[in-house]
N, C-alpha and C. Protein backbone atom coordinates (compact mmCIF):
# COMPACT_ATOMS: atom_id res chain seq x y z
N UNK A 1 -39.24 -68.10 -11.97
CA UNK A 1 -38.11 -68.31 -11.10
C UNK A 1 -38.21 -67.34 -9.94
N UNK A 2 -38.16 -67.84 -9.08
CA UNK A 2 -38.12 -66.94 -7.76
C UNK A 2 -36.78 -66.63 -7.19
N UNK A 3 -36.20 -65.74 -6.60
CA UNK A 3 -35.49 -65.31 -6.09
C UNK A 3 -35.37 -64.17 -5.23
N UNK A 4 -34.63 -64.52 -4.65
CA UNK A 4 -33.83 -63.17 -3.29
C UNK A 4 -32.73 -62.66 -3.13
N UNK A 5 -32.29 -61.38 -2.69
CA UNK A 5 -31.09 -60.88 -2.62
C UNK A 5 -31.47 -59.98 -1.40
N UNK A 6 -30.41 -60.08 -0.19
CA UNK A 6 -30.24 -59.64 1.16
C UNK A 6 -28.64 -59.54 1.88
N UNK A 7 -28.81 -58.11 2.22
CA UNK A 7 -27.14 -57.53 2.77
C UNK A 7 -27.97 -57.48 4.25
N UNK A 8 -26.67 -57.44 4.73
CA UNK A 8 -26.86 -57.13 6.45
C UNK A 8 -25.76 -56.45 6.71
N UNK A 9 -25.54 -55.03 7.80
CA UNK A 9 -24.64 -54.52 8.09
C UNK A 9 -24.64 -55.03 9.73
N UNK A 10 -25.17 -56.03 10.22
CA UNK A 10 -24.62 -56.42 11.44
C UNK A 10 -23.37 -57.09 11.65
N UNK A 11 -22.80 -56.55 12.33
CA UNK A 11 -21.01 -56.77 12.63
C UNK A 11 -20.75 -58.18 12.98
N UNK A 12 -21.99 -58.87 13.47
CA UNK A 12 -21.89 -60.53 14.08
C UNK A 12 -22.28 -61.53 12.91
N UNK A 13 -21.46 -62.13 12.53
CA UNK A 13 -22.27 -63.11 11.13
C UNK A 13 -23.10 -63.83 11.59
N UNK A 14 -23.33 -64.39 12.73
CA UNK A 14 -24.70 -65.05 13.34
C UNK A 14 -25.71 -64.18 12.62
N UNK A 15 -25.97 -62.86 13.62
CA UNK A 15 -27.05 -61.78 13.53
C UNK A 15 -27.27 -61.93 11.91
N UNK A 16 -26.15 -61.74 10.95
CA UNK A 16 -25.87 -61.37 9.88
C UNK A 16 -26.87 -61.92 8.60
N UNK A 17 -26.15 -63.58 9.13
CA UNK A 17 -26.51 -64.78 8.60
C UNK A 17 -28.13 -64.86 8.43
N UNK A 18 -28.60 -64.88 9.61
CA UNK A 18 -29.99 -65.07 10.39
C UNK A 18 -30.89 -63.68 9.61
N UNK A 19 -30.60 -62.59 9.67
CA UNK A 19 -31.32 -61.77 9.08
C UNK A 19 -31.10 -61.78 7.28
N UNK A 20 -30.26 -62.52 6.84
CA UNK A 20 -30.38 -62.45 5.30
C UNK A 20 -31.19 -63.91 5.09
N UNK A 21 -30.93 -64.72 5.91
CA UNK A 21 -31.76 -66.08 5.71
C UNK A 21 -33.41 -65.73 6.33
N UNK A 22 -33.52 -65.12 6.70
CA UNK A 22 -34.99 -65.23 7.45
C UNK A 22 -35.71 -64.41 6.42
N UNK A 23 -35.03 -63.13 5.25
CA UNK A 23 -35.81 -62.28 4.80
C UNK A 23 -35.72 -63.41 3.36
N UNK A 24 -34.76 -64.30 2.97
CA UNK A 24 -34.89 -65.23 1.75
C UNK A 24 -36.16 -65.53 1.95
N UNK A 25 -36.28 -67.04 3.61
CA UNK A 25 -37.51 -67.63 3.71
C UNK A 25 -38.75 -66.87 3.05
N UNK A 26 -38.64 -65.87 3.97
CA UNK A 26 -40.05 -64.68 3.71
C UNK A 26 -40.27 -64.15 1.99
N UNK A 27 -39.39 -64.17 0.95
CA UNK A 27 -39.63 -64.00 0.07
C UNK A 27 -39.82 -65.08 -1.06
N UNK A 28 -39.05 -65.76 -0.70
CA UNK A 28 -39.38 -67.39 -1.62
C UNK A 28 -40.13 -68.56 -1.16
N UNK A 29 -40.28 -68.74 0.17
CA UNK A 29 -41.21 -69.70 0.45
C UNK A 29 -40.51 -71.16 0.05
N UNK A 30 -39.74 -71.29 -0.02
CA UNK A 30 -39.05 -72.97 -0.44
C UNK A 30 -37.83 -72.59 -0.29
N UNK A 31 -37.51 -74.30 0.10
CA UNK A 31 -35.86 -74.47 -0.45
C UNK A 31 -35.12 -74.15 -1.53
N UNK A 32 -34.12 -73.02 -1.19
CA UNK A 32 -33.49 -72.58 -2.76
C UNK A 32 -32.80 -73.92 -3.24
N UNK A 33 -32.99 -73.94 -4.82
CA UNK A 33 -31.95 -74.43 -5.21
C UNK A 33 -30.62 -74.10 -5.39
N UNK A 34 -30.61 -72.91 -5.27
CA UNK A 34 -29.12 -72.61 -5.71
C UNK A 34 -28.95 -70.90 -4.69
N UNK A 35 -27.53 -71.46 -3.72
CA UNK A 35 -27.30 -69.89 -2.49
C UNK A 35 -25.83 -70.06 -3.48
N UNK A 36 -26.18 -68.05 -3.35
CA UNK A 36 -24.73 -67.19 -3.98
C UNK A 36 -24.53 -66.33 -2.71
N UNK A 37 -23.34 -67.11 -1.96
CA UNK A 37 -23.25 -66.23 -0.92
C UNK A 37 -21.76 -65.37 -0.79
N UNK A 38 -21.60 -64.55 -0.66
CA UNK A 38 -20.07 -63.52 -0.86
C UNK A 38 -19.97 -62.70 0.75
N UNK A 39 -19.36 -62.91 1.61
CA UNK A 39 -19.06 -63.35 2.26
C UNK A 39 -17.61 -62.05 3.12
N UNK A 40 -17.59 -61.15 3.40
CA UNK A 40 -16.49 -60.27 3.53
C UNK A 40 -15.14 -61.10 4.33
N UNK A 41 -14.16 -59.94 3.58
CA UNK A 41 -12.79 -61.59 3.97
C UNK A 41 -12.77 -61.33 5.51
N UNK A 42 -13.33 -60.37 6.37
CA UNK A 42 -13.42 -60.01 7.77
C UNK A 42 -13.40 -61.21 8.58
N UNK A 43 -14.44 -61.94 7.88
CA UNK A 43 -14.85 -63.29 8.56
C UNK A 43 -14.61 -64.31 8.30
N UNK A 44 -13.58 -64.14 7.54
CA UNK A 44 -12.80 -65.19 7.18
C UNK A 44 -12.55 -66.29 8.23
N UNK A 45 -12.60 -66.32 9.44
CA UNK A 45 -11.97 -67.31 10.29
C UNK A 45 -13.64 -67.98 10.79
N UNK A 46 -14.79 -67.57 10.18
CA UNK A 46 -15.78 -68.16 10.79
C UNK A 46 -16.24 -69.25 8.85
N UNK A 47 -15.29 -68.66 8.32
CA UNK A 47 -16.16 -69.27 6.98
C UNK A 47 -17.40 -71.06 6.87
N UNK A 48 -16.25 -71.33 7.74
CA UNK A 48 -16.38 -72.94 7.93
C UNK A 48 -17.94 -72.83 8.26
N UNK A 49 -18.28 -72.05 10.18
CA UNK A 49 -19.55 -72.08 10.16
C UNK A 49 -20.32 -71.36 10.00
N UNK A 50 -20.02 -70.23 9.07
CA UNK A 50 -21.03 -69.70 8.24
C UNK A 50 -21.51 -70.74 7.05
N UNK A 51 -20.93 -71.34 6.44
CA UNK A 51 -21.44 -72.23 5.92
C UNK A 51 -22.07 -73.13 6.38
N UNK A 52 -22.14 -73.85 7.30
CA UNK A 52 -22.77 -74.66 7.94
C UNK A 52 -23.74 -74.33 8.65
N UNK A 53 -24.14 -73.09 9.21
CA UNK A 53 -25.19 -72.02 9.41
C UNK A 53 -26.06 -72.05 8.57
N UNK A 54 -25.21 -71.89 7.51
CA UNK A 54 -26.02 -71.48 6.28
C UNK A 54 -27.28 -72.73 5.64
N UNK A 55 -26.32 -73.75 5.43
CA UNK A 55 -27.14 -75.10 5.28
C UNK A 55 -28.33 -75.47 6.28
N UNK A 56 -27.71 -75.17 7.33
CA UNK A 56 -28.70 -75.59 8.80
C UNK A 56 -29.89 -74.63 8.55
N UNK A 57 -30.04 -73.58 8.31
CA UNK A 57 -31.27 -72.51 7.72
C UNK A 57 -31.97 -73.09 6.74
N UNK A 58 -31.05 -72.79 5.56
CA UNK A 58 -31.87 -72.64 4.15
C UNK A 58 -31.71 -73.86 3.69
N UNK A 59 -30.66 -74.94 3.65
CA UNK A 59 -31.13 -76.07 3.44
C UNK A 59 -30.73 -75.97 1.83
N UNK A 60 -30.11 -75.29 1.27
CA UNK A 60 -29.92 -74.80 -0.31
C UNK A 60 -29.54 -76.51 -0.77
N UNK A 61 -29.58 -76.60 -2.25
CA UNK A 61 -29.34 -77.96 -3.04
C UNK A 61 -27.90 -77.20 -2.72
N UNK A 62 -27.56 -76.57 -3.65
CA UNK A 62 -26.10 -75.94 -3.95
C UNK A 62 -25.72 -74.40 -3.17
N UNK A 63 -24.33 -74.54 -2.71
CA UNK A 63 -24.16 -72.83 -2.80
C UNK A 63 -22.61 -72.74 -3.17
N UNK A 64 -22.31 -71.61 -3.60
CA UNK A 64 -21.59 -71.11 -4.73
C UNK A 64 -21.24 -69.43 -3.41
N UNK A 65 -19.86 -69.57 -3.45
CA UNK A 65 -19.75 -68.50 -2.34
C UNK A 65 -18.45 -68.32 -2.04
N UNK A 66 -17.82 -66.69 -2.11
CA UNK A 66 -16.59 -66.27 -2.19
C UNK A 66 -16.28 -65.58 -0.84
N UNK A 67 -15.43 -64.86 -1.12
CA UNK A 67 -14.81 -64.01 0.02
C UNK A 67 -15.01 -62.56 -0.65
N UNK A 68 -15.13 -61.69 -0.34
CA UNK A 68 -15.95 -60.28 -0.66
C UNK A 68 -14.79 -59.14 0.33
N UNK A 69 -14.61 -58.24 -0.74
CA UNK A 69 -13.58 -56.73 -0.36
C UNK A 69 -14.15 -55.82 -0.24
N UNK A 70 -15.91 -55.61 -0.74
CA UNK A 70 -16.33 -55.27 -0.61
C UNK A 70 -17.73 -55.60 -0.51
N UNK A 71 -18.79 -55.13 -0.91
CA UNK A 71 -20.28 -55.46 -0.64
C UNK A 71 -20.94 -54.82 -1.57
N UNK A 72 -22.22 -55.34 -2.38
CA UNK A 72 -22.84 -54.85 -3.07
C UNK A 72 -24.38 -55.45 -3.01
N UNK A 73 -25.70 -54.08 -3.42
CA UNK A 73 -26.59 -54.62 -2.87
C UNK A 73 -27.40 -54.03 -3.83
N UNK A 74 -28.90 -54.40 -3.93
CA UNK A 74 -30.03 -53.54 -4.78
C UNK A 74 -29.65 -51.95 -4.65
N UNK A 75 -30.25 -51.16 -5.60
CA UNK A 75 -30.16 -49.97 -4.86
C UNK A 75 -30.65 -49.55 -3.91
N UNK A 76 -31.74 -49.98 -3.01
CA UNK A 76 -32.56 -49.80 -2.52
C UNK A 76 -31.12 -49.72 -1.29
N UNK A 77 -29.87 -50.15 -0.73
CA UNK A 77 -29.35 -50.91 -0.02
C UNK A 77 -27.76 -50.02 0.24
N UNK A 78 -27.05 -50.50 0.69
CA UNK A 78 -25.23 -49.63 1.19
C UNK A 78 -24.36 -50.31 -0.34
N UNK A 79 -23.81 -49.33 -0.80
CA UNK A 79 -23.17 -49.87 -1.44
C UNK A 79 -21.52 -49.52 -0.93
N UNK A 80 -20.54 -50.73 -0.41
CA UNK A 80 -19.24 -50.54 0.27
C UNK A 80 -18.34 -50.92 -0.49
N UNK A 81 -17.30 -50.09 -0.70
CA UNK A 81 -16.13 -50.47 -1.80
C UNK A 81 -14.56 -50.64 -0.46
């Protein structure tokens, strides 16, 4: 099973979007079947086309995706409460 996990601290969900989808591509090489995307409630008023962003990229079968108070990431990564 292949998989990816990618945070972005860019303030623009475009930028945001685009740099967590471009480092997926680069690590899985295919269409996911399945995006877990969480989402900070900040951006709440773009949700609609972040999702539709999102599809237009990665093309996922399914995604599964909340609204986020905070952020959590590998350790390697920011962890924001």
């Amino acid at each position: 099973m292949k998989w990816s996990s990618a945070l972005s601290e860019n303030p623009h969900y475009e930028g945001a979007l685009d740099e967590c989808c471009r480092k997926t591509e680069k690590e899985i090489k295919s269409t996911p079947d399945l995006s877990l995307l969480f989402v900070s409630s900040h951006y709440a008023k773009f949700y609609d086309k972040i999702l539709a962003r999102l599809h237009h990229i990665l093309k996922p079968k399914t995604v599964i995706g909340c609204s986020a108070g905070g952020a959590f990431a590998p350790a390697s990564g920011p962890i924001q409460c």
